[in-house]
Protein backbone atom coordinates (compact mmCIF):
# COMPACT_ATOMS: atom_id res chain seq x y z
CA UNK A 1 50.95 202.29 139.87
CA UNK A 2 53.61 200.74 138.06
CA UNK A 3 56.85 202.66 137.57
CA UNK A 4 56.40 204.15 134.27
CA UNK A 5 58.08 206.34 131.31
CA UNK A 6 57.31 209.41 129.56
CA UNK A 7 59.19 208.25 127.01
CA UNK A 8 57.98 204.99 126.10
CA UNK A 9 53.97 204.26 127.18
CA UNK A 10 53.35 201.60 128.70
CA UNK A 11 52.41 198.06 126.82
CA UNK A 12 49.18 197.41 128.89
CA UNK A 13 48.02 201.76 127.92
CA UNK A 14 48.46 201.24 124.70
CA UNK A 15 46.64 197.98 124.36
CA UNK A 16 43.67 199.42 126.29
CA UNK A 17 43.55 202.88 124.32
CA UNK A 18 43.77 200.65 120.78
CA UNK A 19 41.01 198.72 122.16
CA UNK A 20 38.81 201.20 123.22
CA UNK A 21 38.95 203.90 120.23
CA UNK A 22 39.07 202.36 116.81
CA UNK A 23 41.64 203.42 114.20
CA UNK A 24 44.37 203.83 116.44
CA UNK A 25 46.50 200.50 115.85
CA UNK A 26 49.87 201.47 115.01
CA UNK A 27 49.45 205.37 115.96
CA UNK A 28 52.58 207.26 116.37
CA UNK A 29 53.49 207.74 120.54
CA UNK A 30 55.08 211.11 120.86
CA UNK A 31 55.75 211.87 124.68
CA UNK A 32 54.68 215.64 125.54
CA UNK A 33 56.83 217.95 127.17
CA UNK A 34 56.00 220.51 129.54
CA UNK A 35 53.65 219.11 131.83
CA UNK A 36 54.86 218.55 135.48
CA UNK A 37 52.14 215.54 137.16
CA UNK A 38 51.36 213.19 134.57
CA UNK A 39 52.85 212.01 131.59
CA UNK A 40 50.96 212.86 128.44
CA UNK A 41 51.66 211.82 124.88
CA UNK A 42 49.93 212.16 121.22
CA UNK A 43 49.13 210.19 119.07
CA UNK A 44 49.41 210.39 115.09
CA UNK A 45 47.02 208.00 113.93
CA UNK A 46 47.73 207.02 110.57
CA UNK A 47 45.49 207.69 107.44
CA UNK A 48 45.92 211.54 108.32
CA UNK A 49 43.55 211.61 111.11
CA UNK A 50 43.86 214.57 113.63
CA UNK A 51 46.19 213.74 116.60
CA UNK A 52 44.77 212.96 119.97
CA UNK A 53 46.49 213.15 123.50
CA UNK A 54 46.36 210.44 125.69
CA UNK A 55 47.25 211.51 129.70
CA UNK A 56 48.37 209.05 132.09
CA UNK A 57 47.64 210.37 135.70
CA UNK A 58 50.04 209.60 138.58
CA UNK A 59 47.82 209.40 141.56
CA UNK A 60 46.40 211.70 143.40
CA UNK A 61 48.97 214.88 144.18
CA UNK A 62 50.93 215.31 147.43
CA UNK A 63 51.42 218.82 146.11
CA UNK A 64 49.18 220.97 148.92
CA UNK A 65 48.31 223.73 145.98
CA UNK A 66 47.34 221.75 142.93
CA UNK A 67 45.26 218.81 143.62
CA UNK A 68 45.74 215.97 140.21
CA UNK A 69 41.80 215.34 140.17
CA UNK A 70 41.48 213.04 136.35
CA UNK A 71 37.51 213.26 137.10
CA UNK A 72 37.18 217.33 137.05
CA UNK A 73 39.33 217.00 134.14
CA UNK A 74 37.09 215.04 132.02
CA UNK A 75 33.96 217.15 133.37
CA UNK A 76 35.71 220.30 132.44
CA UNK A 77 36.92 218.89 128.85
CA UNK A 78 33.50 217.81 128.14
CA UNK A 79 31.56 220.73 129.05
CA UNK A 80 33.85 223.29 127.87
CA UNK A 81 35.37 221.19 124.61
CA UNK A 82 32.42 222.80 122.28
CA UNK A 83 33.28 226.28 123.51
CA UNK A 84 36.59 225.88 121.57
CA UNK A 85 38.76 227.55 124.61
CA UNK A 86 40.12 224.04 125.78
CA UNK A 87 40.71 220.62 124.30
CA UNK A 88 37.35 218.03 123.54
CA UNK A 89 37.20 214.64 125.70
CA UNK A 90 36.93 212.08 123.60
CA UNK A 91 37.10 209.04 126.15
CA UNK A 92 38.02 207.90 129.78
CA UNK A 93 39.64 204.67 130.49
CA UNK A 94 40.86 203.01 133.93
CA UNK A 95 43.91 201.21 132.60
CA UNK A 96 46.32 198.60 134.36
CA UNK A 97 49.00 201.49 134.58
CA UNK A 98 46.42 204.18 135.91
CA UNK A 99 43.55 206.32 135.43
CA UNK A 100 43.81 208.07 131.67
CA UNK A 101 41.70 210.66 129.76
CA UNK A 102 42.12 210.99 126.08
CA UNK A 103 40.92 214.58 124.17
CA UNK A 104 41.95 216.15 121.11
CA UNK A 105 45.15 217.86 120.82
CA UNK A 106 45.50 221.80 120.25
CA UNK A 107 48.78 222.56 118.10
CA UNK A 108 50.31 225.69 118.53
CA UNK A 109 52.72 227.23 121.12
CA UNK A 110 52.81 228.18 124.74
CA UNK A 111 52.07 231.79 125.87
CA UNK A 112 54.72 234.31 126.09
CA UNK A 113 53.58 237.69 125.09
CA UNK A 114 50.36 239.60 125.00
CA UNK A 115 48.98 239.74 128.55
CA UNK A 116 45.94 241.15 127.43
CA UNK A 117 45.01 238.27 125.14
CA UNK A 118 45.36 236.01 128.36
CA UNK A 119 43.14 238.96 130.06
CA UNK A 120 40.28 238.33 127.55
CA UNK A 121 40.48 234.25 127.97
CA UNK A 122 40.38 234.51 131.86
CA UNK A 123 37.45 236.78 131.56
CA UNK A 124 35.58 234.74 128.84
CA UNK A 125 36.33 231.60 131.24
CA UNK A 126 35.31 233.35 134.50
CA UNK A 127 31.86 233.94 132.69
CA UNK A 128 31.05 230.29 132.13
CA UNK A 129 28.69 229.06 135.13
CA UNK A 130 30.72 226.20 137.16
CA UNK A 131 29.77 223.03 138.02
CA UNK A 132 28.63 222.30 141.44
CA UNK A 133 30.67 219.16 142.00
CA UNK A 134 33.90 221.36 141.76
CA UNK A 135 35.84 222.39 145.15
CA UNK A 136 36.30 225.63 146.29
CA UNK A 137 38.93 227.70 146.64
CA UNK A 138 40.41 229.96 149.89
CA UNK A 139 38.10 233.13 149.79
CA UNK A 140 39.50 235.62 151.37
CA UNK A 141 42.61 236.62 153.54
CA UNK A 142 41.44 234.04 156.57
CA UNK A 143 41.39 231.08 154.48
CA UNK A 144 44.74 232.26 152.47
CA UNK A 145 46.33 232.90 155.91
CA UNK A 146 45.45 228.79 156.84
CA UNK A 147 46.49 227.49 153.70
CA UNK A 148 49.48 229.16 153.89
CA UNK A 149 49.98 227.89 156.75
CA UNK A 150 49.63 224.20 155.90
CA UNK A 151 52.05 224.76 153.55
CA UNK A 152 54.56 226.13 155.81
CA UNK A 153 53.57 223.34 158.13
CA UNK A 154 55.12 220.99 155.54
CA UNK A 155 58.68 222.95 155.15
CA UNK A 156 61.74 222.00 156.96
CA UNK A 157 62.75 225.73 156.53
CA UNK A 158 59.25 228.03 157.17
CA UNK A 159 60.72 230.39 159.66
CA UNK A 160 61.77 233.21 157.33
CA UNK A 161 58.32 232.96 155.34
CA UNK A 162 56.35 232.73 158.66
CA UNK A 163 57.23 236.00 160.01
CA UNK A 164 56.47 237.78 156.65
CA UNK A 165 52.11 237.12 157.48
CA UNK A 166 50.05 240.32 156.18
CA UNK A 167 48.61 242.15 158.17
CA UNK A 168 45.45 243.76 156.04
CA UNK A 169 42.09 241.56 156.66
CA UNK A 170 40.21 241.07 153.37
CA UNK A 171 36.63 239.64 154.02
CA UNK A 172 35.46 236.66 151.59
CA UNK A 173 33.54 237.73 148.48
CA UNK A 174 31.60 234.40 148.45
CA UNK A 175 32.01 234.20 143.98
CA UNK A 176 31.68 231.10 142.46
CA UNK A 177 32.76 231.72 138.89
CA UNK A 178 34.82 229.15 137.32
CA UNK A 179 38.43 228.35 137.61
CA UNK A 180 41.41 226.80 135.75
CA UNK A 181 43.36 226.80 138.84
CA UNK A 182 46.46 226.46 137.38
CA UNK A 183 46.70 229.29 134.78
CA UNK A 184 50.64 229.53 133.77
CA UNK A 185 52.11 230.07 130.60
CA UNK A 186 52.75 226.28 129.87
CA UNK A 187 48.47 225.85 130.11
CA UNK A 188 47.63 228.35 127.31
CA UNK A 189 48.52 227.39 124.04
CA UNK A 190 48.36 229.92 121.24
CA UNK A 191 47.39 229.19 117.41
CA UNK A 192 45.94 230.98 114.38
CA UNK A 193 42.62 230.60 116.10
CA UNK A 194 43.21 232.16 119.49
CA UNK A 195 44.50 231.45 123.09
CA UNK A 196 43.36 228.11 124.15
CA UNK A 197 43.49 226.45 127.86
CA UNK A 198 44.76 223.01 128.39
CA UNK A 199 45.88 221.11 131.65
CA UNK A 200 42.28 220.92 133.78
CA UNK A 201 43.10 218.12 136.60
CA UNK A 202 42.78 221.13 139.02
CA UNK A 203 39.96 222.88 138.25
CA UNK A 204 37.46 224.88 140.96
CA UNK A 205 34.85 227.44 141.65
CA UNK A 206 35.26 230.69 143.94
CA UNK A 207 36.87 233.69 144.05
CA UNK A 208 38.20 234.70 140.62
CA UNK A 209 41.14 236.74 141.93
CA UNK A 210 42.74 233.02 142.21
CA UNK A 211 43.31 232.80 138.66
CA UNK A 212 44.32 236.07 138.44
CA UNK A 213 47.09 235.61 140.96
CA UNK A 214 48.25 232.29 139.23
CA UNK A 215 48.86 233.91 136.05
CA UNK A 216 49.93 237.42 137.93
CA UNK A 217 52.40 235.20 139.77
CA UNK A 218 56.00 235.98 139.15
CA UNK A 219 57.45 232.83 140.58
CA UNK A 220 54.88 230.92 137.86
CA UNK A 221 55.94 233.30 135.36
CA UNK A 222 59.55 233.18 135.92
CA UNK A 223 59.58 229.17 135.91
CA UNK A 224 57.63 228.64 132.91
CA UNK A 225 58.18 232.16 130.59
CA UNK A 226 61.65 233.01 132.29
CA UNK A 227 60.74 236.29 133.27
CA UNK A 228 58.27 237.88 136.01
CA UNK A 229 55.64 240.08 133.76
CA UNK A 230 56.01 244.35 133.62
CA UNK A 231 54.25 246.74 134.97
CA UNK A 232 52.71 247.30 131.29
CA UNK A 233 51.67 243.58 130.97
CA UNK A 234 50.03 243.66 134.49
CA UNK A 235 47.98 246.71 133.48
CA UNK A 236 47.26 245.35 129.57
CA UNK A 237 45.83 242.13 131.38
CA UNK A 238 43.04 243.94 133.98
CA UNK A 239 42.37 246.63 131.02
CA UNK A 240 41.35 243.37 128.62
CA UNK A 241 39.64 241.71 131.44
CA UNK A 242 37.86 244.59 132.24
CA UNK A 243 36.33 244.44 135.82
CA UNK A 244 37.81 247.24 137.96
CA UNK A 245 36.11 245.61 141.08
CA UNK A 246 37.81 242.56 140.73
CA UNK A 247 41.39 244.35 139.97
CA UNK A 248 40.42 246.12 143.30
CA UNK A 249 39.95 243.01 145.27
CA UNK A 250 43.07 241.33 143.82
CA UNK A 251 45.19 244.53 144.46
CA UNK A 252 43.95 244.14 148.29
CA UNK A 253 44.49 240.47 148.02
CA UNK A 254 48.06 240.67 146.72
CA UNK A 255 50.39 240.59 149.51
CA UNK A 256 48.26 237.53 150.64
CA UNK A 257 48.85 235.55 147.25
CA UNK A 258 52.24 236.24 147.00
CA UNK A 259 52.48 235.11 150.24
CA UNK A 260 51.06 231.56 149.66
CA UNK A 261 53.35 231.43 146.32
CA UNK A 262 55.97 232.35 148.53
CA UNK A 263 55.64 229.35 151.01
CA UNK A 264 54.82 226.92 147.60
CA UNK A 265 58.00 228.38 146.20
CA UNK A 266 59.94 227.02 149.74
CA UNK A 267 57.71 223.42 149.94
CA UNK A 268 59.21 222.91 145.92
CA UNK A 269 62.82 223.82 146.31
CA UNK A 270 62.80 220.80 149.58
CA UNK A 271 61.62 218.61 147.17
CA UNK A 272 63.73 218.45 144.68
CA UNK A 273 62.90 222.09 142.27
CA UNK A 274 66.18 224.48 142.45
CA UNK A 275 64.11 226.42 140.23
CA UNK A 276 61.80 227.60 142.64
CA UNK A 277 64.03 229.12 145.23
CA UNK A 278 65.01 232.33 142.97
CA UNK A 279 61.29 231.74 141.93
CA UNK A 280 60.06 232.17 146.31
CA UNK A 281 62.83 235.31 146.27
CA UNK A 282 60.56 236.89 143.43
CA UNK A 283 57.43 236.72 145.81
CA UNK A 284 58.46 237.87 148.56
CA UNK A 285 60.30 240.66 146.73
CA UNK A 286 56.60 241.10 145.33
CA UNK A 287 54.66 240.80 148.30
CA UNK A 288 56.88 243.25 149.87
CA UNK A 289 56.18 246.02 147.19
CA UNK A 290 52.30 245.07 147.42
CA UNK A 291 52.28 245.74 151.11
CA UNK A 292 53.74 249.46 150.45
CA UNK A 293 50.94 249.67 147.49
């Protein structure tokens, strides 16, 4: 791909999006913030139409816990775009700069308080039956332990995370229910109609304690809300999702999660995120007070 900017689309995007969807000559290019793979912008069309965002994927991701898949995206956005909870596809276009989806935009603002509005959503989305085609995620403490791993595997500096391995086995459930896979506070957008999800290149099937441990996360939360969440937000998010089983497997799960978000944390601050080394400190402190649980 072409060296780009997420200021400025490129010439040969915008020609192909005008061409494609009609009404959109001389649109309005605002670049998005927020979003850390692609580069995203809307588009005002004029005559008072309702704004549309157009996302320009990279590639596929060398990041080994968020794959950048523009395909599950587009599946996700048009199977769940009805539903309300997420954005609707509108098109899909292969472009000279890159792959690109283009759905509707969802105003509002990004998630900061009310953990047990964002415990309803992951529960209404965990409900939804999940396409076969999507990949699964590590069930279980076995598979997290081998991920984990391969992450390490990819730090210059594992040895401090490497001897911090839990030692509680937790067998594979063998759920499918759908996931987000990426549930932080920057991919649920709030408005006078609800809590909405946007953000799907990484979607999956499995286990749906991996959700909850992306959104649990206090590295994720600390990077994209500025603070780890309390106690009291923890326990208003499992009382609104309401499945003690599945709080019960996550609570066993824990130390294993934090873990993983631990080594992620280390493999981000080598490449280039400062942010993420107080963020891998938060973990482990975590991990360390799920392990005395």
């Amino acid at each position: 791909m072409q060296a780009q900017s997420s200021e400025h689309p490129p010439r040969a995007l915008v020609r192909a999006v005008e061409t494609r969807l009609d009404g959109l000559a001389g649109a309005k290019w605002r670049p998005l913030s927020g979003g850390r793979t692609n580069f995203a912008w809307r588009l005002d069309p004029a005559g008072g139409r309702a704004p549309l965002v157009v996302k320009l994927y990279r590639g596929p991701a060398r990041n080994p816990l968020f794959p950048n898949d523009p395909r599950a995206e587009a599946l996700l956005l048009r199977r769940l775009g009805p539903s309300g909870l997420t954005p609707r596809l509108v098109s899909e276009l292969r472009t000279e700069p890159g792959i690109c989806n283009i759905y509707t935009h969802i105003p509002g603002s990004p998630w900061t308080t009310g953990a047990g509005i964002a415990g309803a959503l992951v529960r209404s989305l965990h409900r939804i039956a999940p396409p076969s085609r999507l990949r699964r995620v590590p069930d279980g403490s076995a598979a997290l332990e081998a991920q984990t791993r391969r992450i390490l595997a990819d730090c210059r500096q594992p040895d401090h995370l490497s001897a911090l391995v839990p030692g509680r086995a937790v067998a594979a459930c063998d759920a499918a229910v759908l996931l987000h896979g990426d549930i932080v506070p920057g991919n649920l957008i709030g408005n006078a109609t609800g809590l909405h999800l946007i953000d799907w290149q990484c979607p999956a099937r499995g286990d749906p304690c991996e959700d909850i441990a992306m959104f649990l996360s206090p590295a994720m939360q600390s990077v994209y809300r500025g603070q780890p969440l309390t106690e009291a937000e923890i326990g208003d998010f499992f009382a609104a999702y309401g499945a003690p089983e599945v709080a019960g497997r996550y609570a066993r799960l824990a130390p294993w999660y934090h873990w993983r978000m631990a080594a992620y944390c280390q493999w981000q601050s080598e490449n280039g995120r400062p942010d993420y080394g107080p963020a891998r400190d938060l973990e482990v402190a975590a991990l360390q007070r799920s392990l005395s649980a």
